[in-house]
C-alpha atoms as a PDB file:
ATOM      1  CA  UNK A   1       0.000   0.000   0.000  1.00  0.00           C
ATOM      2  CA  UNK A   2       2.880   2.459   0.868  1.00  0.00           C
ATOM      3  CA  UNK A   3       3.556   2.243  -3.014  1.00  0.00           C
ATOM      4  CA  UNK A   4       0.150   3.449  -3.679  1.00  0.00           C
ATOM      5  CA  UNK A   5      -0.879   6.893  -2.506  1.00  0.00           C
ATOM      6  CA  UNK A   6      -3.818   7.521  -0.924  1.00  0.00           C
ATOM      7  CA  UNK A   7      -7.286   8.890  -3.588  1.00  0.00           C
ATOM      8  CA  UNK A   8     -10.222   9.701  -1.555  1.00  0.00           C
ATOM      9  CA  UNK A   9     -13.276  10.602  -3.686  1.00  0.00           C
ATOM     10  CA  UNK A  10     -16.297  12.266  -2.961  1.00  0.00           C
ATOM     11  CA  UNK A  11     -19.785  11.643  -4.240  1.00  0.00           C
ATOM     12  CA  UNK A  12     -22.842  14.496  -3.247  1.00  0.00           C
ATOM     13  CA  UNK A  13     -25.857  12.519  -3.993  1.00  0.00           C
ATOM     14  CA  UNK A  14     -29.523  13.793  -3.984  1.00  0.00           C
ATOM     15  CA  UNK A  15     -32.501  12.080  -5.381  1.00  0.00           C
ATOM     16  CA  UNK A  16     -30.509  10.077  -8.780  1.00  0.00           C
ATOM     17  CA  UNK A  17     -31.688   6.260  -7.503  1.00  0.00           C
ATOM     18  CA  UNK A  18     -31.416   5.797 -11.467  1.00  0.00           C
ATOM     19  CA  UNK A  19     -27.827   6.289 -11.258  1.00  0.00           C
ATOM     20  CA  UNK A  20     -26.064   6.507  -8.356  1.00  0.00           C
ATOM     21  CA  UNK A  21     -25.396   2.805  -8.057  1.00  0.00           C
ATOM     22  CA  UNK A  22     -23.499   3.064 -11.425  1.00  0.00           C
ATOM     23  CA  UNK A  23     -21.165   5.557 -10.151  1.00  0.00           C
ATOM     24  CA  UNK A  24     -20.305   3.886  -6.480  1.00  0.00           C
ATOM     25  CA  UNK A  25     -19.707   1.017  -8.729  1.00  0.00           C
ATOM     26  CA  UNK A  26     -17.328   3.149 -10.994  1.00  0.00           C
ATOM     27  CA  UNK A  27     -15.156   4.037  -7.936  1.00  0.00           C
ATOM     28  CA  UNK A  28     -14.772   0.620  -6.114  1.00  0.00           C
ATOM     29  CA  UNK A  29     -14.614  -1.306  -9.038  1.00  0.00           C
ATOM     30  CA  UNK A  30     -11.224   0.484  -9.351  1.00  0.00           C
ATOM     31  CA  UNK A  31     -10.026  -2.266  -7.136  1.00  0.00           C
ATOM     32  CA  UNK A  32      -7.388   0.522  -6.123  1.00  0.00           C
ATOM     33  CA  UNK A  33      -5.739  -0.539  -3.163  1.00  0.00           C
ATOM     34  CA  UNK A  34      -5.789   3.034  -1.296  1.00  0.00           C
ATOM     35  CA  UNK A  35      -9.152   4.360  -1.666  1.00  0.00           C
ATOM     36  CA  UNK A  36     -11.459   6.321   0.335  1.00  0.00           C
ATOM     37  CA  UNK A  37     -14.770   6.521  -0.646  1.00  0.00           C
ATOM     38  CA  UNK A  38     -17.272   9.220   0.975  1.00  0.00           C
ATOM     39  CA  UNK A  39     -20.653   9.939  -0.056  1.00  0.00           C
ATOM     40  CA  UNK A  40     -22.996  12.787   1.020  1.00  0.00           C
ATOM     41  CA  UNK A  41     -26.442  12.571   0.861  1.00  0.00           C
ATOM     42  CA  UNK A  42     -28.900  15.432   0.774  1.00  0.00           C
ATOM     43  CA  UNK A  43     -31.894  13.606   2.165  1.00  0.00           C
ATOM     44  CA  UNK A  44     -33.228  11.455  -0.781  1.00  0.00           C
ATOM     45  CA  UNK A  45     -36.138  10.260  -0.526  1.00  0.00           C
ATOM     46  CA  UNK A  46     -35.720   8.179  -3.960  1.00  0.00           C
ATOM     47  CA  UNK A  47     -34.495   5.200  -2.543  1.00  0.00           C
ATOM     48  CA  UNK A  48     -30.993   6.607  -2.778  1.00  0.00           C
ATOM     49  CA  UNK A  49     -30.142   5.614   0.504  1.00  0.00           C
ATOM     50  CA  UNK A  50     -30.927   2.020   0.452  1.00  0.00           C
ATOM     51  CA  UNK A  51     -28.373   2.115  -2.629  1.00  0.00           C
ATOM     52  CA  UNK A  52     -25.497   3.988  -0.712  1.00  0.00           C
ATOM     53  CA  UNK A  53     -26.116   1.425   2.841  1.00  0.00           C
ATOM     54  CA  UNK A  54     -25.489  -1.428   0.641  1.00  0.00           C
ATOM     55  CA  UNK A  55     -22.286  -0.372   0.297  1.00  0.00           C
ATOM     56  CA  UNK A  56     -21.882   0.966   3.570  1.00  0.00           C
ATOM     57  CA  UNK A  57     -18.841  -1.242   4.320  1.00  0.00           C
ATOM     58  CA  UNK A  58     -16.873  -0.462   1.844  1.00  0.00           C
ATOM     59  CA  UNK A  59     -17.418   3.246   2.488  1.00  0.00           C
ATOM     60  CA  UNK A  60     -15.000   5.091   4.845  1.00  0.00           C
ATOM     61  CA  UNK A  61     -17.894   7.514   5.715  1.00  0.00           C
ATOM     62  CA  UNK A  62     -21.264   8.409   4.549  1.00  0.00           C
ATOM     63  CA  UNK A  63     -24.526  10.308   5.705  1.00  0.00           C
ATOM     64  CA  UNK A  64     -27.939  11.450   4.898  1.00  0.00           C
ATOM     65  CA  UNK A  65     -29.042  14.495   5.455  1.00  0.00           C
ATOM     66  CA  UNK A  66     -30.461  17.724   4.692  1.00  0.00           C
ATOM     67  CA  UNK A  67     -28.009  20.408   3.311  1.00  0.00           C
ATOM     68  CA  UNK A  68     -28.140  23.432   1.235  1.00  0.00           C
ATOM     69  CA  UNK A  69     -27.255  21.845  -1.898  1.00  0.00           C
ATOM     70  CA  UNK A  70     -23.882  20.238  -3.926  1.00  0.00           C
ATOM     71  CA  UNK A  71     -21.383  22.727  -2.856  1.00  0.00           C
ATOM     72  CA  UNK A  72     -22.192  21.912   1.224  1.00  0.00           C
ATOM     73  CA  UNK A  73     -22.147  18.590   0.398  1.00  0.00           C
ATOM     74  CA  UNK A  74     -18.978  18.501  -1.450  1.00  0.00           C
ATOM     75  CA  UNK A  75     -17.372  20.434   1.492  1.00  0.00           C
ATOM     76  CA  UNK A  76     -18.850  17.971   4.262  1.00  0.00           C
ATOM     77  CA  UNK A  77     -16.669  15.384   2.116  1.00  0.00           C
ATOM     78  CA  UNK A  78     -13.251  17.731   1.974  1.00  0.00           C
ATOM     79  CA  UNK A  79     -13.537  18.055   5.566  1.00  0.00           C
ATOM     80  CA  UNK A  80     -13.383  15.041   5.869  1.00  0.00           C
ATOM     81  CA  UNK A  81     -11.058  14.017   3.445  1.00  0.00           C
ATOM     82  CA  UNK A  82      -7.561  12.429   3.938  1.00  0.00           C
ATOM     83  CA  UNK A  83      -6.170  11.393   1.322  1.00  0.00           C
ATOM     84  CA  UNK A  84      -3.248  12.646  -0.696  1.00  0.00           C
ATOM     85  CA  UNK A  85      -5.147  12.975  -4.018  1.00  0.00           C
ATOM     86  CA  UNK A  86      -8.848  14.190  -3.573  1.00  0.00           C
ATOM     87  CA  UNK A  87     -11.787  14.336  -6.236  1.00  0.00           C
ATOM     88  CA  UNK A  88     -15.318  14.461  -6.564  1.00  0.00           C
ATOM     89  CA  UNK A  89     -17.590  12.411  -8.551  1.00  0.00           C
ATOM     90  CA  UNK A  90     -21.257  13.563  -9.411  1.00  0.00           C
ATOM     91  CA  UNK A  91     -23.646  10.946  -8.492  1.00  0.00           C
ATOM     92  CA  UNK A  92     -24.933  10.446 -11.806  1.00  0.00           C
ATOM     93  CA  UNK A  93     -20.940  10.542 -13.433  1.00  0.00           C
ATOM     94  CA  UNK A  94     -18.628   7.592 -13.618  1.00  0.00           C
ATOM     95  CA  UNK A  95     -14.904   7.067 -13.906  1.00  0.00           C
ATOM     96  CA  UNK A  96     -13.404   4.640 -16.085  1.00  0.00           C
ATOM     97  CA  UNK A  97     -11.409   1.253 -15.340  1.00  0.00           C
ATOM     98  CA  UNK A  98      -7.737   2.109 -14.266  1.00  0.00           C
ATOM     99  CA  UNK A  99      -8.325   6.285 -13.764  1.00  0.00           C
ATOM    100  CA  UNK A 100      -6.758   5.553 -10.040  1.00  0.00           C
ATOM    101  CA  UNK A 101      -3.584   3.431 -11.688  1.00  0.00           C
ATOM    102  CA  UNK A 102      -3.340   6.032 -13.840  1.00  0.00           C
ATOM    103  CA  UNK A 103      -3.244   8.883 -11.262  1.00  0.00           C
ATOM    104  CA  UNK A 104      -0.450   7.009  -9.277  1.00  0.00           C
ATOM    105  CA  UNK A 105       1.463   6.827 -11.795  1.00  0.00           C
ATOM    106  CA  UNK A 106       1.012   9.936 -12.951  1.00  0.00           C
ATOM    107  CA  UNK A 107       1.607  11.435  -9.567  1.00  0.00           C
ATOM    108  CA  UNK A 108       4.857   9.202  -9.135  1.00  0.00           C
ATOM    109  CA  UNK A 109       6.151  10.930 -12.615  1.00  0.00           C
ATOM    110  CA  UNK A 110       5.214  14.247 -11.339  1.00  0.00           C
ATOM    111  CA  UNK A 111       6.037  14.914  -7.583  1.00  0.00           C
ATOM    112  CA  UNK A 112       5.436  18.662  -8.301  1.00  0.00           C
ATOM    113  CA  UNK A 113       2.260  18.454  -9.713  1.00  0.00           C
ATOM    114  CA  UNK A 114      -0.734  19.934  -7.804  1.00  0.00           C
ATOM    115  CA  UNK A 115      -3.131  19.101 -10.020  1.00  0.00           C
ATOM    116  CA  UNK A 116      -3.295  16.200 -12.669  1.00  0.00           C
ATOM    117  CA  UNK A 117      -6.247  15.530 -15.060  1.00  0.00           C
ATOM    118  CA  UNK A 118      -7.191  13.276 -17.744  1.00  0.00           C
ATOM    119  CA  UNK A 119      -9.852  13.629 -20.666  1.00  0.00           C
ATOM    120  CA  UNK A 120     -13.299  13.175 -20.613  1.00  0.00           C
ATOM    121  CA  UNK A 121     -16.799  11.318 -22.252  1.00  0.00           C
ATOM    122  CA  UNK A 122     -20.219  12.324 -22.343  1.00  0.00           C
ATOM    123  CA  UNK A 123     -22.167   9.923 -21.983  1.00  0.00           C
ATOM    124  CA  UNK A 124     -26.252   9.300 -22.003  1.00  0.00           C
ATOM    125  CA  UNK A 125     -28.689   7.585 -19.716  1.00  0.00           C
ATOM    126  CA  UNK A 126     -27.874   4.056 -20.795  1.00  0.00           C
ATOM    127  CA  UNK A 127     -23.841   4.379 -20.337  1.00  0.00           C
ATOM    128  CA  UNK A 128     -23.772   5.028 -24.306  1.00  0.00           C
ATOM    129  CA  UNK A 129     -20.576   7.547 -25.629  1.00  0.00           C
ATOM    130  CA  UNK A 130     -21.973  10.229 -27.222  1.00  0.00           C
ATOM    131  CA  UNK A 131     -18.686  11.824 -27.878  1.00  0.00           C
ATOM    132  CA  UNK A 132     -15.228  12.289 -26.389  1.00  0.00           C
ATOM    133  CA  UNK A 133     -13.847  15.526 -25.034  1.00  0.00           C
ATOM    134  CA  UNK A 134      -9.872  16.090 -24.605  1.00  0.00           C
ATOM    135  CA  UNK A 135      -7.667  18.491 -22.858  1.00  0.00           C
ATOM    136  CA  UNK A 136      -4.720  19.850 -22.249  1.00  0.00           C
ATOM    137  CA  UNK A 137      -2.599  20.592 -19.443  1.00  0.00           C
ATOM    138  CA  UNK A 138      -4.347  23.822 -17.832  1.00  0.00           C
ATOM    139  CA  UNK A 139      -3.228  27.463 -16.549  1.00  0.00           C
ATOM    140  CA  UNK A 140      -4.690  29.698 -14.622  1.00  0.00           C
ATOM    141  CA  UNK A 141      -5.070  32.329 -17.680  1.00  0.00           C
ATOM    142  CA  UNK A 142      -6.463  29.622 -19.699  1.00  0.00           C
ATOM    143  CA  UNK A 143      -9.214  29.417 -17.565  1.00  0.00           C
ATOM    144  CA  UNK A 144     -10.299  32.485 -17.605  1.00  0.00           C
ATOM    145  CA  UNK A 145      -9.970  32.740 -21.497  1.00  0.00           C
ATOM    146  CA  UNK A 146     -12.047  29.836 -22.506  1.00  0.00           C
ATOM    147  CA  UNK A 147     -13.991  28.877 -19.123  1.00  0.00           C
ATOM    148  CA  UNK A 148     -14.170  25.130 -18.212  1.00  0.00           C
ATOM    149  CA  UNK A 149     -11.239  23.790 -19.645  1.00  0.00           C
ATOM    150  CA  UNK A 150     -11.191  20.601 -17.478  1.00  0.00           C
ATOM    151  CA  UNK A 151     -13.505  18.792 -15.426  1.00  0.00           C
ATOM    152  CA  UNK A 152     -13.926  17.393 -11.992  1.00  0.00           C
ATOM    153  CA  UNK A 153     -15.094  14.293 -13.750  1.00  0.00           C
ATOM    154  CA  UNK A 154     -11.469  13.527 -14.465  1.00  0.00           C
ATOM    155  CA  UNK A 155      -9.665  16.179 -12.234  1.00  0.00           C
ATOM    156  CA  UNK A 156      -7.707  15.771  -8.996  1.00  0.00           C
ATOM    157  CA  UNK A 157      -5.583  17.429  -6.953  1.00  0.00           C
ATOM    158  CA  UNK A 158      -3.653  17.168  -3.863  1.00  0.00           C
ATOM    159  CA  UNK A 159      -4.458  17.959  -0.577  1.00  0.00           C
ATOM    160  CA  UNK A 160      -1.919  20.375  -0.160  1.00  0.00           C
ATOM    161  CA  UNK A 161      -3.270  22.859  -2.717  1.00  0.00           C
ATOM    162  CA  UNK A 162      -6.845  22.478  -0.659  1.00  0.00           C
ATOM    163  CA  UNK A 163      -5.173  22.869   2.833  1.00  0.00           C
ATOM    164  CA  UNK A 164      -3.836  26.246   1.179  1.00  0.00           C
ATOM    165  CA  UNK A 165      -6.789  27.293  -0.857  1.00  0.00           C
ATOM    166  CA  UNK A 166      -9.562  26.446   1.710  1.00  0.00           C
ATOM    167  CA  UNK A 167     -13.200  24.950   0.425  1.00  0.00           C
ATOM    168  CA  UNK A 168     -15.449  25.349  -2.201  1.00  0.00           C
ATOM    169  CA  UNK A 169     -16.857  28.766  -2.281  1.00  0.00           C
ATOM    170  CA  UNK A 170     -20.951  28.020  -1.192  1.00  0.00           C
ATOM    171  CA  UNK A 171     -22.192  31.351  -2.206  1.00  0.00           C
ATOM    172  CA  UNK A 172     -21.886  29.347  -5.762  1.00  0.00           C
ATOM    173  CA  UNK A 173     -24.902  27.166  -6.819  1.00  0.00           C
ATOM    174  CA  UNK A 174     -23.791  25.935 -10.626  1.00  0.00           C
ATOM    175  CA  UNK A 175     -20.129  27.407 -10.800  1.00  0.00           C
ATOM    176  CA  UNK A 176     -18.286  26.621  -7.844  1.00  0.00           C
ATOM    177  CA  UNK A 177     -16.670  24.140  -9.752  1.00  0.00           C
ATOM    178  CA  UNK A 178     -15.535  26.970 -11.953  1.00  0.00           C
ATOM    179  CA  UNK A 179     -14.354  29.358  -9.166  1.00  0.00           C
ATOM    180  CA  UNK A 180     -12.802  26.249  -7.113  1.00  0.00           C
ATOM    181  CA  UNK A 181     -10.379  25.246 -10.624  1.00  0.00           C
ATOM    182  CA  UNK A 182      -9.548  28.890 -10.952  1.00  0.00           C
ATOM    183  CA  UNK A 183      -7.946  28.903  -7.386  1.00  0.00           C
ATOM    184  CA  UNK A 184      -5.886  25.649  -7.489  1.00  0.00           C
ATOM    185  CA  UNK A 185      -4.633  25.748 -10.816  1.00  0.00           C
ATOM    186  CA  UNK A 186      -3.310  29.657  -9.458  1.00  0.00           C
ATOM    187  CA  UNK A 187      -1.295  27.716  -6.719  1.00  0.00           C
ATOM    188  CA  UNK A 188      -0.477  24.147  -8.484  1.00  0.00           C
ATOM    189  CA  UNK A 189       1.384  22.924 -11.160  1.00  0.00           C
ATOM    190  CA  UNK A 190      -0.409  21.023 -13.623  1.00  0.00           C
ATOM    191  CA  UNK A 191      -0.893  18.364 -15.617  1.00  0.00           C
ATOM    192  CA  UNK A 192      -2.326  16.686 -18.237  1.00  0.00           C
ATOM    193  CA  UNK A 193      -2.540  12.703 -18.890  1.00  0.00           C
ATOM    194  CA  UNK A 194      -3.681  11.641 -22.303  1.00  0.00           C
ATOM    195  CA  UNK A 195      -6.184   8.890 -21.294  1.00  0.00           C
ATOM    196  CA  UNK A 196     -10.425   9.398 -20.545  1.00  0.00           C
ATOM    197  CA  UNK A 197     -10.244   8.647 -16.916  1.00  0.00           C
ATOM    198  CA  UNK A 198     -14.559   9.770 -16.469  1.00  0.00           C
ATOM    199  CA  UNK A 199     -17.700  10.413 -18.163  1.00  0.00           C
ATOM    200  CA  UNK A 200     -20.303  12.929 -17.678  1.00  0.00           C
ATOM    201  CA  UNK A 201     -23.935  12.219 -18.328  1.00  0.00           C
ATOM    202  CA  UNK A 202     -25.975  14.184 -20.278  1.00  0.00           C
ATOM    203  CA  UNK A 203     -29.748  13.938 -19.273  1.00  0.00           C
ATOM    204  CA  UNK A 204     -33.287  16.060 -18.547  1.00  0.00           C
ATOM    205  CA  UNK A 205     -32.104  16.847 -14.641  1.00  0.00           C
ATOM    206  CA  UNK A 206     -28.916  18.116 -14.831  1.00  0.00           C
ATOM    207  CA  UNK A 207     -27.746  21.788 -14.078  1.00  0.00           C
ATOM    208  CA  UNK A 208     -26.500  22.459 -17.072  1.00  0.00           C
ATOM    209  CA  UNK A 209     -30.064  21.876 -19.199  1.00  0.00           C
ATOM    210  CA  UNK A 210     -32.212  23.227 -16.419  1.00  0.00           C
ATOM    211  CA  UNK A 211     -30.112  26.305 -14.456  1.00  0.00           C
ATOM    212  CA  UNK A 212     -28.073  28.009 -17.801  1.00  0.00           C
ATOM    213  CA  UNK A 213     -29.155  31.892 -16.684  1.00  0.00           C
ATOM    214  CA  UNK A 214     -27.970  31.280 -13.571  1.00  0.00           C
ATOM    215  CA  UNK A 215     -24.267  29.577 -14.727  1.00  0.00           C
ATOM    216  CA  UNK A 216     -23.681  33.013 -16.823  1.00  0.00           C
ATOM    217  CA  UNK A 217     -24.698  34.905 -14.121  1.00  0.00           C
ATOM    218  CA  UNK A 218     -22.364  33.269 -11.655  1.00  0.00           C
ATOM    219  CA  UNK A 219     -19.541  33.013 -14.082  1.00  0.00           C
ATOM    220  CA  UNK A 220     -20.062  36.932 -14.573  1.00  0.00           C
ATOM    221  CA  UNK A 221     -19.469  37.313 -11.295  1.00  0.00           C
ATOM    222  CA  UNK A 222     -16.506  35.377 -10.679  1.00  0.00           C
ATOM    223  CA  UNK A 223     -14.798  37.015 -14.030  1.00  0.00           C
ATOM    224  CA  UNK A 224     -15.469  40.477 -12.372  1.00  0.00           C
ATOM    225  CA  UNK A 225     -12.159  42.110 -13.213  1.00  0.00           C
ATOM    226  CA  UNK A 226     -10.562  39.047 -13.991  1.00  0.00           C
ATOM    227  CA  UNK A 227     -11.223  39.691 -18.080  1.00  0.00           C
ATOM    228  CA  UNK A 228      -8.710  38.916 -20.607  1.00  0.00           C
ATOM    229  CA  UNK A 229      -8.839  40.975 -23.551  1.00  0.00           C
ATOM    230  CA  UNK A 230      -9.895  39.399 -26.351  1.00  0.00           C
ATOM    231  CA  UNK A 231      -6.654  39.226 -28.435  1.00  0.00           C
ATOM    232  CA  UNK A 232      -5.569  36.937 -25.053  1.00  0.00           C
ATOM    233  CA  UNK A 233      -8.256  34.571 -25.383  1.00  0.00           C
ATOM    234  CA  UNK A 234      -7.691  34.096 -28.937  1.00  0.00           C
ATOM    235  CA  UNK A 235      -4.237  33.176 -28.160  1.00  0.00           C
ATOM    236  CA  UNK A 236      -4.966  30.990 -25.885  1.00  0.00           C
ATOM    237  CA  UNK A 237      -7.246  29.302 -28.019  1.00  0.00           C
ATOM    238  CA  UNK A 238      -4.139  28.420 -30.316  1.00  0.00           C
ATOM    239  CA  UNK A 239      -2.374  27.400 -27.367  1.00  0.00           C
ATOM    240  CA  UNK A 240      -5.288  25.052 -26.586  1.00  0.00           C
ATOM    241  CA  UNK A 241      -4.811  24.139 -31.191  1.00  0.00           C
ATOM    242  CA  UNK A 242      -1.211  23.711 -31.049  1.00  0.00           C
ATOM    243  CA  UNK A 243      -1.215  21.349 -27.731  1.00  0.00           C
ATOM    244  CA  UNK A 244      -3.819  19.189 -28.962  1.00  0.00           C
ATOM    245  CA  UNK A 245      -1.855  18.782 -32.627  1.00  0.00           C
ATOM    246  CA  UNK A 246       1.338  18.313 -30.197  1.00  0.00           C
ATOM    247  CA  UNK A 247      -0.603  15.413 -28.223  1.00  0.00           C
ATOM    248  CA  UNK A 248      -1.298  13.875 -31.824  1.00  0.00           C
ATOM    249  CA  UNK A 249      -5.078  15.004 -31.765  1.00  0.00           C
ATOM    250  CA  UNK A 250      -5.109  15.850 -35.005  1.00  0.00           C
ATOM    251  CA  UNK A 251      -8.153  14.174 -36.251  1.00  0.00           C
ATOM    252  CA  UNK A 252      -9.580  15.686 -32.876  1.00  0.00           C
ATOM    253  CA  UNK A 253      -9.125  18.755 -34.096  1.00  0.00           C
ATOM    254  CA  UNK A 254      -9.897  18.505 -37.495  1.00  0.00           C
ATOM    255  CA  UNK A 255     -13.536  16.898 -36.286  1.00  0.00           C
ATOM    256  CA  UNK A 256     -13.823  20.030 -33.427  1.00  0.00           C
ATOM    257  CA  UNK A 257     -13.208  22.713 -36.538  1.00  0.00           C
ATOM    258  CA  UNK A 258     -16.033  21.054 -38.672  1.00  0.00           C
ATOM    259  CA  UNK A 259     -18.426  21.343 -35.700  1.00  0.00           C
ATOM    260  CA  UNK A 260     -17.580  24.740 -35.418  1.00  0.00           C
ATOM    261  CA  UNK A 261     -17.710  25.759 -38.964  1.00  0.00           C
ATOM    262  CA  UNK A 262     -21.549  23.541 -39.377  1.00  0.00           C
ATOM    263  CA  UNK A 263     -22.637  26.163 -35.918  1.00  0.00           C
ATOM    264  CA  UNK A 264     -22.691  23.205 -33.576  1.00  0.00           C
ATOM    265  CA  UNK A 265     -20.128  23.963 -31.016  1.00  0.00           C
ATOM    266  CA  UNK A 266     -16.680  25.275 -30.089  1.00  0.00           C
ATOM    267  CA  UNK A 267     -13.013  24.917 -32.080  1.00  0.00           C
ATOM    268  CA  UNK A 268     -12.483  22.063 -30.201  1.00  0.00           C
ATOM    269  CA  UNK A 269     -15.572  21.074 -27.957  1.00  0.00           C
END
């Protein structure tokens, strides 16, 4: 075990019975030999919680109770949390076979690293890819030029860079994630690992299809005088171009510039 370093995830759970047995499976499955696993429950009422005690033993903590919503939750767990590399995974997300392998390893090759992430899948109700999304290594100014250029669902970092940094921000409903990135990759070093470690899941309840006003408005908030001019974001936008061709994404990016052209998304996204 001392060769493996210690990963403790996360899950906030409320009221997704339909999938939340699909992503505790996702994190023991692992069959990482280091792990702790906490979820936080919000009160379900879904039968959520007869899910998450069937797995109580394998759990190194868990509750049910009423909170204010994901971010609270999420912090419960960080409190908590004592592992060297910490994450959170969605309760309706999933990580891949070998994303923990792949994080020691990647953490053994990079003892300065603060934060290390991987690439990502969406994914829809029945597991199915709907397509992949990749990445490259993050800054700080790259974030605030293009926004979400990462993902919890294959992020984590070490503890150190939260023991500095503090908790999630809970004034945030939608983009804490956003605000919470911002800060540790402004006090980490970073870096990227070629491989889909997670999968988000696209589907009717999510944030992101039901709360969009209220992402832009947060978002606005957290850029306030934080904005890059706009010859910076373009710029960083052919940082994101040239990294990708460097990684060998090239038919990556050729798809990502026909979306774009055809109006159905980003350069590369």
């Amino acid at each position: 075990m001392a060769d493996f370093p210690r990963i403790t995830i996360i899950t906030p759970s409320f009221n997704q019975v339909a999938y939340l047995e699909r992503t505790i499976r996702s994190v023991l499955d692992q069959n990482y030999p280091n792990l702790e696993y906490i979820i936080v429950d919000g009160g379900s009422t879904d039968g959520s919680v007869d899910i998450i005690q069937r797995y109580s033993d394998q759990l190194a903590w868990w509750v049910s109770e009423p909170d204010h919503g994901q971010t609270e939750a999420i912090n419960k767990g960080l409190k908590r949390a004592t592992g060297d590399w910490v994450a959170w995974q969605n309760s309706d997300d999933i990580y891949y076979p070998g994303c923990f392998h792949d994080l020691a390893v990647a953490a053994e090759k990079h003892p300065e690293a603060g934060l290390i992430i991987g690439n990502m899948m969406l994914i829809d109700e029945q597991d199915r890819f709907l397509r992949d999304i990749c990445y490259v290594r993050p800054s700080y100014k790259s974030l605030l030029a293009e926004g979400m250029v990462l993902a919890n669902q294959s992020a984590f970092w070490h503890r150190r860079i939260q023991e500095k940094i503090g908790l999630l921000d809970e004034r945030f409903r939608c983009s804490f994630d956003y605000e919470w990135f911002l800060r540790v990759v402004q006090n980490a070093g970073c870096v990227h690992v070629n491989r889909v470690w997670g999968a988000l899941r696209l589907h009717g309840e999510t944030k992101t299809s039901q709360q969009g006003p209220l992402f832009e408005a947060e978002n606005k908030k957290i850029l306030k005088k934080q904005q890059l001019p706009l010859w910076e974001k373009k710029w960083y936008k052919l940082r994101r171009l040239a990294l990708m061709i460097g990684q060998g994404q090239i038919f990556y990016v050729l798809r990502g510039l026909i979306r774009h052209a055809q109006g159905k998304g980003g350069e590369l996204y």
